[in-house]
N, C-alpha and C. Protein backbone atom coordinates (compact mmCIF):
# COMPACT_ATOMS: atom_id res chain seq x y z
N UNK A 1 3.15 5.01 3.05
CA UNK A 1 1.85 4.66 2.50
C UNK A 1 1.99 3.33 1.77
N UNK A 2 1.32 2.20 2.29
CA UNK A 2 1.35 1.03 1.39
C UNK A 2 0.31 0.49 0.06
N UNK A 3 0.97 0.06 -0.64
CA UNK A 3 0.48 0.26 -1.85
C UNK A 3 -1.16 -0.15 -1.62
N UNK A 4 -1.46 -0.78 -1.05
CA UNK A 4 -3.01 -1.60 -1.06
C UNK A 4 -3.46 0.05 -0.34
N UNK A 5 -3.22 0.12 0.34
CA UNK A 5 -4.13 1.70 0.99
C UNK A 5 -4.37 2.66 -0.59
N UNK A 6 -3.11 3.05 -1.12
CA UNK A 6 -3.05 3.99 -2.37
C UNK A 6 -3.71 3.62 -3.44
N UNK A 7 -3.81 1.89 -3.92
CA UNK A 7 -4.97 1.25 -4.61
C UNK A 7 -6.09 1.74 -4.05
N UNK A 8 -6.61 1.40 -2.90
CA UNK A 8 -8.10 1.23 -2.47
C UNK A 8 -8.45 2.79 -2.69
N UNK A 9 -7.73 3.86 -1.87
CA UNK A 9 -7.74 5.26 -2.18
C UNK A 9 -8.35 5.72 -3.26
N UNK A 10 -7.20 5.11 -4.33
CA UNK A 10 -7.75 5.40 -5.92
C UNK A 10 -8.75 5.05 -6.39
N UNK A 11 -9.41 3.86 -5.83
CA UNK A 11 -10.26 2.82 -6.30
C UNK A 11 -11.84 3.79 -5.76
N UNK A 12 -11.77 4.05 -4.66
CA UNK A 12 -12.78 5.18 -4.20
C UNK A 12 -13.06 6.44 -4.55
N UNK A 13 -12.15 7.12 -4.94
CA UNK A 13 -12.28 8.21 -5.39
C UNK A 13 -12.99 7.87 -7.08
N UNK A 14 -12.07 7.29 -8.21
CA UNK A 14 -12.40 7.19 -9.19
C UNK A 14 -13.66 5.93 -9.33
N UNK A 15 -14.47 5.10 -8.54
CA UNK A 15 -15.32 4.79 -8.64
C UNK A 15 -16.30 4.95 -7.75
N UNK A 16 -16.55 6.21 -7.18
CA UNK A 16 -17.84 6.91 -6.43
C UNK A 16 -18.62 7.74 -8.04
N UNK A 17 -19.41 7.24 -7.38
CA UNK A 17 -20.35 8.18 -8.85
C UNK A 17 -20.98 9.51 -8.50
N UNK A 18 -20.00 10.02 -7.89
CA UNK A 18 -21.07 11.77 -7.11
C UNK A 18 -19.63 12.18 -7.66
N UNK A 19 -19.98 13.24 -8.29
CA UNK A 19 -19.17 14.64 -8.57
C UNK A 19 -18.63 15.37 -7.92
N UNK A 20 -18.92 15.45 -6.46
CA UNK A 20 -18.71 16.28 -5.27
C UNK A 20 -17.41 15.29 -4.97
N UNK A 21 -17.05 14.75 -5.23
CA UNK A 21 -16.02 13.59 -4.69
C UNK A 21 -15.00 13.97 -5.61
N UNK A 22 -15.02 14.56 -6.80
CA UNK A 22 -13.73 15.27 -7.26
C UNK A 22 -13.31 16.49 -6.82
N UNK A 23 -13.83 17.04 -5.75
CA UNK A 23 -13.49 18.18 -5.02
C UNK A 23 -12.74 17.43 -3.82
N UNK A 24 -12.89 16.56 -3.35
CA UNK A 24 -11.97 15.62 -2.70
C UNK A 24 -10.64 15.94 -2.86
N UNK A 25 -9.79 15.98 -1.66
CA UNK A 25 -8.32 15.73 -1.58
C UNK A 25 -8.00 14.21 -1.65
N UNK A 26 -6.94 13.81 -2.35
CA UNK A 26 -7.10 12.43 -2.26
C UNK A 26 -6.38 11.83 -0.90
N UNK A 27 -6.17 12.74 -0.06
CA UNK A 27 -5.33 12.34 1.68
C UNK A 27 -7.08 11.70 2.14
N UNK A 28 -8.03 12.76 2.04
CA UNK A 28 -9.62 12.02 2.53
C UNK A 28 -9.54 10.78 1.94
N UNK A 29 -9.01 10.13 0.94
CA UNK A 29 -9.76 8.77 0.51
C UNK A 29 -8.40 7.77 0.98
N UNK A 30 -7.41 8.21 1.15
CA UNK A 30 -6.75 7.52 1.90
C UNK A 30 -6.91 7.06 3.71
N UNK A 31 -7.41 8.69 3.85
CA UNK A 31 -8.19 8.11 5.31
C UNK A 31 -8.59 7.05 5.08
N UNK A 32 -10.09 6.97 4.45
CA UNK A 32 -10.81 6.22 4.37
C UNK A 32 -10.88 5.31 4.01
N UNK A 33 -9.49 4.86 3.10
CA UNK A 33 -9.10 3.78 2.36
C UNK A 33 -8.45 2.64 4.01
N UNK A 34 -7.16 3.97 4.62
CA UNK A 34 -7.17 3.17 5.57
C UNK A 34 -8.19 2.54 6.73
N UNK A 35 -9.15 3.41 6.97
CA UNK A 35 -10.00 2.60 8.17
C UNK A 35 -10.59 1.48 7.82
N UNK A 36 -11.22 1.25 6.35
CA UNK A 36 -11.83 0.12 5.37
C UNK A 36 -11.06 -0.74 5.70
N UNK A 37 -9.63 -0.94 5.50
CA UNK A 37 -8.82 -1.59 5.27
C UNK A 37 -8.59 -2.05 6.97
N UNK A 38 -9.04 -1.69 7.77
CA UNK A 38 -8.66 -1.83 9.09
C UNK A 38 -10.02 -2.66 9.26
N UNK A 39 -11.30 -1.71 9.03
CA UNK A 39 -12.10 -2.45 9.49
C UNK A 39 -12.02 -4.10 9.05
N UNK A 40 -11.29 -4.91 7.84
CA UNK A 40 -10.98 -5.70 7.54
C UNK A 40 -10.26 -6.75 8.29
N UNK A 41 -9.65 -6.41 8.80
CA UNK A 41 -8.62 -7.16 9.62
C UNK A 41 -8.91 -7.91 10.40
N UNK A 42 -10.11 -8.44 10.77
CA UNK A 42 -10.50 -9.48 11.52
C UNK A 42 -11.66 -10.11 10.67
N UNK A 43 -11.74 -11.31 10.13
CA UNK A 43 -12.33 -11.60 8.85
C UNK A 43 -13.90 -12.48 9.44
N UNK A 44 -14.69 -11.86 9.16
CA UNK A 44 -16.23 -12.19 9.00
C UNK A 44 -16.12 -13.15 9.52
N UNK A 45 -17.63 -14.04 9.69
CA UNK A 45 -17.46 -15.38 9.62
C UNK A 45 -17.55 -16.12 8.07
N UNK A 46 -17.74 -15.69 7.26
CA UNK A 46 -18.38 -15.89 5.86
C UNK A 46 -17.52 -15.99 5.28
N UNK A 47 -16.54 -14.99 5.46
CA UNK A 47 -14.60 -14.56 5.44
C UNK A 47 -13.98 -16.15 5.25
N UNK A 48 -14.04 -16.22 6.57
CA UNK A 48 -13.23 -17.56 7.14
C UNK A 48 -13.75 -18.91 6.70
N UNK A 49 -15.10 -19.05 5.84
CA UNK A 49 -15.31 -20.12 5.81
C UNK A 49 -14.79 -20.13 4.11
N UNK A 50 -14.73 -18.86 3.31
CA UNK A 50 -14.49 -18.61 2.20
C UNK A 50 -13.05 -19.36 1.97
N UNK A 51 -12.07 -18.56 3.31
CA UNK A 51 -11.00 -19.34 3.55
C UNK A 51 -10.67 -21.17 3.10
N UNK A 52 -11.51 -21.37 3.89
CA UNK A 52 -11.43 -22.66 4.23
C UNK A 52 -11.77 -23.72 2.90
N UNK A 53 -12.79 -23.18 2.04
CA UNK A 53 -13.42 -23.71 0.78
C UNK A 53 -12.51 -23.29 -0.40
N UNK A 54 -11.44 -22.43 0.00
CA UNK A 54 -10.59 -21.99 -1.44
C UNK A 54 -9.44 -23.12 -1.60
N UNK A 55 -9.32 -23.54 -2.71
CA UNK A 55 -8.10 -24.06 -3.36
C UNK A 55 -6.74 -24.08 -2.96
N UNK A 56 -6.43 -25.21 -2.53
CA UNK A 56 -4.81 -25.25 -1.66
C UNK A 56 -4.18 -26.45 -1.89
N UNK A 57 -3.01 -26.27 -2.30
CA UNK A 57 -2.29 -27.68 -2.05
C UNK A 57 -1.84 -28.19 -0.63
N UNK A 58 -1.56 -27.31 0.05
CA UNK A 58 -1.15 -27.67 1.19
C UNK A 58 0.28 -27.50 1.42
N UNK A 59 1.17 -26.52 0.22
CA UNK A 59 2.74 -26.50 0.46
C UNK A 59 3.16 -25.25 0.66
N UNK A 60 2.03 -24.50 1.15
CA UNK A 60 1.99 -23.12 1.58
C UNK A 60 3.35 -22.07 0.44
N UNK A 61 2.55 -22.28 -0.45
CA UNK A 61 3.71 -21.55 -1.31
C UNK A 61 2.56 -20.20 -1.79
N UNK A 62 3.14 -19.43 -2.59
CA UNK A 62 2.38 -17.90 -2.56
C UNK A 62 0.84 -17.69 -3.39
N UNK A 63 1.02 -18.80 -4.02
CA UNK A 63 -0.27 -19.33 -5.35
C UNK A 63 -1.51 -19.49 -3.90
N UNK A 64 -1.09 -20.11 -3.07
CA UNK A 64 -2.25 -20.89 -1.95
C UNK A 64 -2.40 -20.03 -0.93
N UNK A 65 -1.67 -18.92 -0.98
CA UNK A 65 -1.71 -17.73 0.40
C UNK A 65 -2.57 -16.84 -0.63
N UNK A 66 -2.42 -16.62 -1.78
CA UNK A 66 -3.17 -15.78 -2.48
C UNK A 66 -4.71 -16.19 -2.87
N UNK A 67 -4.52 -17.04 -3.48
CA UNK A 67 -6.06 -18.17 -3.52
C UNK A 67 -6.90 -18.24 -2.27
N UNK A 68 -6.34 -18.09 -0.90
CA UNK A 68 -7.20 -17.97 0.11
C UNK A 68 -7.27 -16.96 0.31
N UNK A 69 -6.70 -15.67 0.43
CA UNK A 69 -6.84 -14.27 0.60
C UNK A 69 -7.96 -13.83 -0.35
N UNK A 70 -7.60 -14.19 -1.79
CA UNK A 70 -8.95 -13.65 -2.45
C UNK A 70 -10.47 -14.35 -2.46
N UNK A 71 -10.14 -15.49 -2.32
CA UNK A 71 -11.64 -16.57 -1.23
C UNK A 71 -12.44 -15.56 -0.66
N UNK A 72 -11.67 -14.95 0.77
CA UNK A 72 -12.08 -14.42 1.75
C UNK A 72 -12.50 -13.02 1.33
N UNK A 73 -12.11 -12.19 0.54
CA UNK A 73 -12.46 -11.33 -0.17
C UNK A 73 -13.80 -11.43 -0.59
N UNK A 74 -13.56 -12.33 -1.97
CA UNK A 74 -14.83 -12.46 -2.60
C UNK A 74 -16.38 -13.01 -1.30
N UNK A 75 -15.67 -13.58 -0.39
CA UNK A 75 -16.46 -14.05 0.21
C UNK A 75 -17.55 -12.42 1.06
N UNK A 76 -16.52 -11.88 1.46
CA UNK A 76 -17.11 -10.95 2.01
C UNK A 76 -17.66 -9.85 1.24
N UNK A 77 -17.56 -9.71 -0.25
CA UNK A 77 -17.90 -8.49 -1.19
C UNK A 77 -19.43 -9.51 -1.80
N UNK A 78 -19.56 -10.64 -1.26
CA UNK A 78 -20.91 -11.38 -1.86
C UNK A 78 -22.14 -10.80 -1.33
N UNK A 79 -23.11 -10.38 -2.29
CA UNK A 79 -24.12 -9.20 -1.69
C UNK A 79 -25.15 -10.21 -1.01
């Protein structure tokens, strides 16, 4: 189980606001954590342009892989 699945897992369970969701096994929100996490994997178009507009030096070091990963994030959680 990788840690981002067991985050997101947790992250669903403890921020659904229905009560019926603490009768939940937390293996269900890992399902569901994983398919989310799948459905992800090929990034929007909104994604990719988020990409493209985030902050980089250009020396591909972990600061600029992260800065564009969360770009694309925020890009796609924008309502």
């Amino acid at each position: 189980m990788s840690d981002m699945v067991e985050r997101v897992a947790l992250a669903m369970k403890t921020g659904l606001r229905d009560d019926s969701v603490g009768e939940c096994d937390i293996d269900f929100f890992r399902d569901a954590a994983r398919i989310a996490i799948e459905a992800m994997r090929e990034p929007a178009d909104d994604m990719v342009e988020g990409g493209f507009i985030a902050p980089r030096n250009f020396t591909h070091d972990t600061e600029t892989v992260v800065s564009c990963y969360r770009a694309m994030i925020d890009a796609a959680l924008k309502e």
